[in-house]
N, C-alpha and C. Protein backbone atom coordinates (compact mmCIF):
# COMPACT_ATOMS: atom_id res chain seq x y z
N UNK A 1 0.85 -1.18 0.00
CA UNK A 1 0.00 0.00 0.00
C UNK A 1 0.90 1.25 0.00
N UNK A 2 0.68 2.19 -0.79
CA UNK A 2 1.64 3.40 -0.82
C UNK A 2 1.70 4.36 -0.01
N UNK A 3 2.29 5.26 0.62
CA UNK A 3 2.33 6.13 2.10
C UNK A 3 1.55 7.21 1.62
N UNK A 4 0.56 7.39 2.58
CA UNK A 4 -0.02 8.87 2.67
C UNK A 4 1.15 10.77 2.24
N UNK A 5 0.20 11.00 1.34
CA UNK A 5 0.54 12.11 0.66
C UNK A 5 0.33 13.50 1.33
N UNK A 6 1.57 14.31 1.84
CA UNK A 6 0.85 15.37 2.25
C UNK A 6 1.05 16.37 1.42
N UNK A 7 0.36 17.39 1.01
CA UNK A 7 0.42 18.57 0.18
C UNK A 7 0.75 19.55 1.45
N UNK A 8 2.13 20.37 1.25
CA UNK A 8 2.25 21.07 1.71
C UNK A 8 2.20 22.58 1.20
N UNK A 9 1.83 22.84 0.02
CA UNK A 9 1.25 23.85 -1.11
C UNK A 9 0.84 24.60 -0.21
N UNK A 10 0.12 25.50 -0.44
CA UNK A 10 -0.74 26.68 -0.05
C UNK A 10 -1.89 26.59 -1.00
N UNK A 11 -2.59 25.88 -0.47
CA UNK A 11 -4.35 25.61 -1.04
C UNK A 11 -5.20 26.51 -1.13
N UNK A 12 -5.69 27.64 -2.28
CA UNK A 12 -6.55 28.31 -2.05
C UNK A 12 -7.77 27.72 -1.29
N UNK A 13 -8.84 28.65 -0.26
CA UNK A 13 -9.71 27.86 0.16
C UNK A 13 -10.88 27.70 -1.12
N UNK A 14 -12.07 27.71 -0.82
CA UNK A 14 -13.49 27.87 -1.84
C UNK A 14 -13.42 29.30 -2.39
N UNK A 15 -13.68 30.07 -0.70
CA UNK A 15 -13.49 31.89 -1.36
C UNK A 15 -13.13 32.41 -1.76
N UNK A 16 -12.03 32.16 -1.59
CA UNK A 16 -10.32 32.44 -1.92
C UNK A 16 -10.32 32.11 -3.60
N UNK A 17 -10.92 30.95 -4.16
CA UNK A 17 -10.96 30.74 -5.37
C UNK A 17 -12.40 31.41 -5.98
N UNK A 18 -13.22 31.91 -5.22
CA UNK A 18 -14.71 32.41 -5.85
C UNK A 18 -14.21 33.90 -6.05
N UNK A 19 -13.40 34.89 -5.52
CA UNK A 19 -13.54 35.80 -5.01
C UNK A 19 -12.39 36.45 -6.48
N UNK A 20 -11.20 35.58 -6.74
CA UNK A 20 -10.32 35.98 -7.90
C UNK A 20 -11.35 35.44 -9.07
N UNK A 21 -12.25 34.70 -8.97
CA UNK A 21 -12.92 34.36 -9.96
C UNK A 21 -14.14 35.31 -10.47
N UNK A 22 -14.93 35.87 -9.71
CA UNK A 22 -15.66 37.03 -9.92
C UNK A 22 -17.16 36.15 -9.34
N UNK A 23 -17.18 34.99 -8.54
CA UNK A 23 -18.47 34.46 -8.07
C UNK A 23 -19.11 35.23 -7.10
N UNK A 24 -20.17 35.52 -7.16
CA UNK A 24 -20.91 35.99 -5.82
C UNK A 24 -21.23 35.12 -4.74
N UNK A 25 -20.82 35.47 -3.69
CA UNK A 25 -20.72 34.66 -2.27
C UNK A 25 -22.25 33.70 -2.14
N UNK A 26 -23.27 33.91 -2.82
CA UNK A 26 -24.87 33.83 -2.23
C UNK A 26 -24.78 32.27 -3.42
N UNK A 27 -23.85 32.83 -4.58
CA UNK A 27 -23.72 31.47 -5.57
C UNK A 27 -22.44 30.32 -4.90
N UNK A 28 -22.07 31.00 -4.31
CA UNK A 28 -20.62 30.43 -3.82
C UNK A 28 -21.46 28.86 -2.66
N UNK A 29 -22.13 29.56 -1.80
CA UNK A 29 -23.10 29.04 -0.82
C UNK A 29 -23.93 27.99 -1.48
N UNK A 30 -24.57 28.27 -2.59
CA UNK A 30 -25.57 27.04 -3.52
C UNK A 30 -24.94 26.36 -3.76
N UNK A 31 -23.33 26.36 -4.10
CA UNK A 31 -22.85 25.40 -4.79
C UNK A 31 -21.96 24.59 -4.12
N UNK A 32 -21.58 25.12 -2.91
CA UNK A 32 -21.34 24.31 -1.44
C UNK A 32 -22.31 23.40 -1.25
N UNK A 33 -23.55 24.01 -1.05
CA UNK A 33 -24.81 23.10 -0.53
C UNK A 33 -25.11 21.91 -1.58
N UNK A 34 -25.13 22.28 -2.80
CA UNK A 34 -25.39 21.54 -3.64
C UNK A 34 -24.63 20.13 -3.98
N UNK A 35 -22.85 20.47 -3.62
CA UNK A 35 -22.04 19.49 -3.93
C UNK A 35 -22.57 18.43 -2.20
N UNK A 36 -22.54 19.55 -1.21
CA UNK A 36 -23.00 18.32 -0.25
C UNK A 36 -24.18 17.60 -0.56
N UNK A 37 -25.35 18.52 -1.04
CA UNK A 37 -26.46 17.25 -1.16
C UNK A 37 -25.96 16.03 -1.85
N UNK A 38 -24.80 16.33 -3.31
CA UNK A 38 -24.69 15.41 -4.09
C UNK A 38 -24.12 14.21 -3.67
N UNK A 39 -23.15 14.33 -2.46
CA UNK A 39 -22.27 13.77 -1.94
C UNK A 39 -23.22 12.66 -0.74
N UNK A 40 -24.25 13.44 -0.24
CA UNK A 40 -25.13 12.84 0.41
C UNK A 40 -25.89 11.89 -0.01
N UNK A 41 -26.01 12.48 -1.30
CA UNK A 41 -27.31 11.49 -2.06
C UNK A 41 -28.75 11.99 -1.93
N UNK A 42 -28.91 13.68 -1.80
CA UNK A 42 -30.26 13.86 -1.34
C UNK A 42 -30.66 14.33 -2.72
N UNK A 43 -29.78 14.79 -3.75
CA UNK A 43 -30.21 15.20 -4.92
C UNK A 43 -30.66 14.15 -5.83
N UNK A 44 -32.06 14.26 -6.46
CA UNK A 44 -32.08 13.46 -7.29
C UNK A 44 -32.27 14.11 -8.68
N UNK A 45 -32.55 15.55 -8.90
CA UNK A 45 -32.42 16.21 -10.25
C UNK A 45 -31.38 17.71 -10.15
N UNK A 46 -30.22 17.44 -10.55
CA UNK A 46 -28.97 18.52 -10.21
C UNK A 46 -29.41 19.61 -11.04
N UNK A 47 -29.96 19.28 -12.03
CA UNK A 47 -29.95 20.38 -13.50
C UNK A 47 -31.04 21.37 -12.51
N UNK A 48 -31.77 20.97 -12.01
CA UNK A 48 -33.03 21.93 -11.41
C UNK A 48 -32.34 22.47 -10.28
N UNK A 49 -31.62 22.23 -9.17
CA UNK A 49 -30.81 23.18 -8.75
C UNK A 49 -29.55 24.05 -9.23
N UNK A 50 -29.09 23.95 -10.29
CA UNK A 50 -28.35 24.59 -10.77
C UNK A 50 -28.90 25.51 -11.64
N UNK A 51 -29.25 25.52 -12.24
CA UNK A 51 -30.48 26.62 -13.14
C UNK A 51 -30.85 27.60 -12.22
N UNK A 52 -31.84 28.90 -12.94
CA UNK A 52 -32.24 29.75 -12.39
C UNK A 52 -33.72 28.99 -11.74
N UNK A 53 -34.09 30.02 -10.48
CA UNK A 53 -35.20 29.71 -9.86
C UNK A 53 -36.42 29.82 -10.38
N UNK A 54 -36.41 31.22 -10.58
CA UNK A 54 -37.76 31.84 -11.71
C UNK A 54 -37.80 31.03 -13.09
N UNK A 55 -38.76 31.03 -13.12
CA UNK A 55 -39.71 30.21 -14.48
C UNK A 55 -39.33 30.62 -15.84
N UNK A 56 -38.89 29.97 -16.94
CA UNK A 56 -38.06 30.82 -17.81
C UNK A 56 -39.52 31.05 -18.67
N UNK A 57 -38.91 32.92 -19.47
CA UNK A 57 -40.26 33.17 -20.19
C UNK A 57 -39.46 32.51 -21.48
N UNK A 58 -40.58 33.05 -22.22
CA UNK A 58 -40.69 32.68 -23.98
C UNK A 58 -39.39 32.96 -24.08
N UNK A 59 -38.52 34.31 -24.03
CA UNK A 59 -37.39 34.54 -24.89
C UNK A 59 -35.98 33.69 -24.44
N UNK A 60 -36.10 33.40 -22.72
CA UNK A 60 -35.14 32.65 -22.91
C UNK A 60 -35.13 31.05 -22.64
N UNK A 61 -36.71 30.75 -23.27
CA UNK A 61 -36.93 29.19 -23.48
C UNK A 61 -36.56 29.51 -25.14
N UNK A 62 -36.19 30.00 -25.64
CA UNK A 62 -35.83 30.01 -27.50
C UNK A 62 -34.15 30.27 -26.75
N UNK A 63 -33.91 31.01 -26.64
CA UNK A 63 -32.45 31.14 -26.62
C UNK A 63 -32.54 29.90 -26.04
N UNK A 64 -32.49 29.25 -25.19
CA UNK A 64 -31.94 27.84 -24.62
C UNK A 64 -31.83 26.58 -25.56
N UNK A 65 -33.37 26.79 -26.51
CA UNK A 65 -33.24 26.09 -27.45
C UNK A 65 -32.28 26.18 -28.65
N UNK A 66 -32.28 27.19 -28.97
CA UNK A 66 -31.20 27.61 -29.60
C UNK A 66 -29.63 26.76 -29.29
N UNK A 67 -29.47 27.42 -28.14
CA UNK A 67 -28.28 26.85 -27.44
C UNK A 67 -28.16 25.04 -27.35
N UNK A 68 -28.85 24.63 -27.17
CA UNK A 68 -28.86 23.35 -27.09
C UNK A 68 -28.81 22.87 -28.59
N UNK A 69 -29.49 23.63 -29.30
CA UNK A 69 -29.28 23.02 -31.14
C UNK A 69 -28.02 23.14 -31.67
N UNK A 70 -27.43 24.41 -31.46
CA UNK A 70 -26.39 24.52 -31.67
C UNK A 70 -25.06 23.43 -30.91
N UNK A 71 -25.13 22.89 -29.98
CA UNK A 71 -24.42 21.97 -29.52
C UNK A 71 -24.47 20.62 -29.78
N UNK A 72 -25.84 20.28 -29.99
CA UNK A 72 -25.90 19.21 -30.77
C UNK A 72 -25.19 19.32 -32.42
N UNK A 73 -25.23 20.29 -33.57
CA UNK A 73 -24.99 19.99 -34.14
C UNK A 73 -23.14 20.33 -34.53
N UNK A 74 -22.56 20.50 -33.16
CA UNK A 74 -21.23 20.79 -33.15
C UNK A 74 -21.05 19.63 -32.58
N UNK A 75 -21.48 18.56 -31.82
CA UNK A 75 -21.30 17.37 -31.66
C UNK A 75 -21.13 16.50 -32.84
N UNK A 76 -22.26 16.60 -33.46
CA UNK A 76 -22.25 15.80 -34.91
C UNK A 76 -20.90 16.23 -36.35
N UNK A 77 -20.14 17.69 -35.58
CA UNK A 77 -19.52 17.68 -37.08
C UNK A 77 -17.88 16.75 -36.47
C-alpha cells in the first residue's frame, strides 16, 4: 500500500478561489450546498438546482433552445 501524501502547497480555500474568480458569495453558498447534497445522495435532479429559480419566459426558453441546437450539431460535425 503506498504512504499517505501530504500537500504542503498553499491551497486556495473555496473563497479564496470564488472571489479571484468574480463568483458571488450567495452562488458560492448554492454550490457548497449543492455538492453536499450530491455527496449525500439527497439530490435526485442537479440540473433543477443549478439553473435559475424563476420560471423561464418565452425569450429565454428560445435562446436555450437555440443553445442546445447549436451543440448538438457541433457534436455531430
Amino acid at each position: 500500500m503506498p504512504a499517505k501524501a501530504v500537500i504542503t502547497a498553499p491551497v486556495p480555500t473555496v473563497q479564496e478561489t470564488a472571489r479571484e474568480m468574480g463568483v458571488a458569495k450567495a452562488r458560492v453558498r448554492q454550490l457548497r450546498q449543492l455538492m453536499t447534497d450530491i455527496v449525500e445522495g439527497r439530490v435526485g435532479r442537479v440540473v433543477r438546482f443549478v439553473t435559475r429559480t424563476a420560471p423561464a419566459g418565452p425569450k429565454r426558453r428560445a435562446v436555450a433552445r437555440r443553445r442546445v441546437a447549436r451543440r448538438k450539431q457541433a457534436a455531430r460535425s
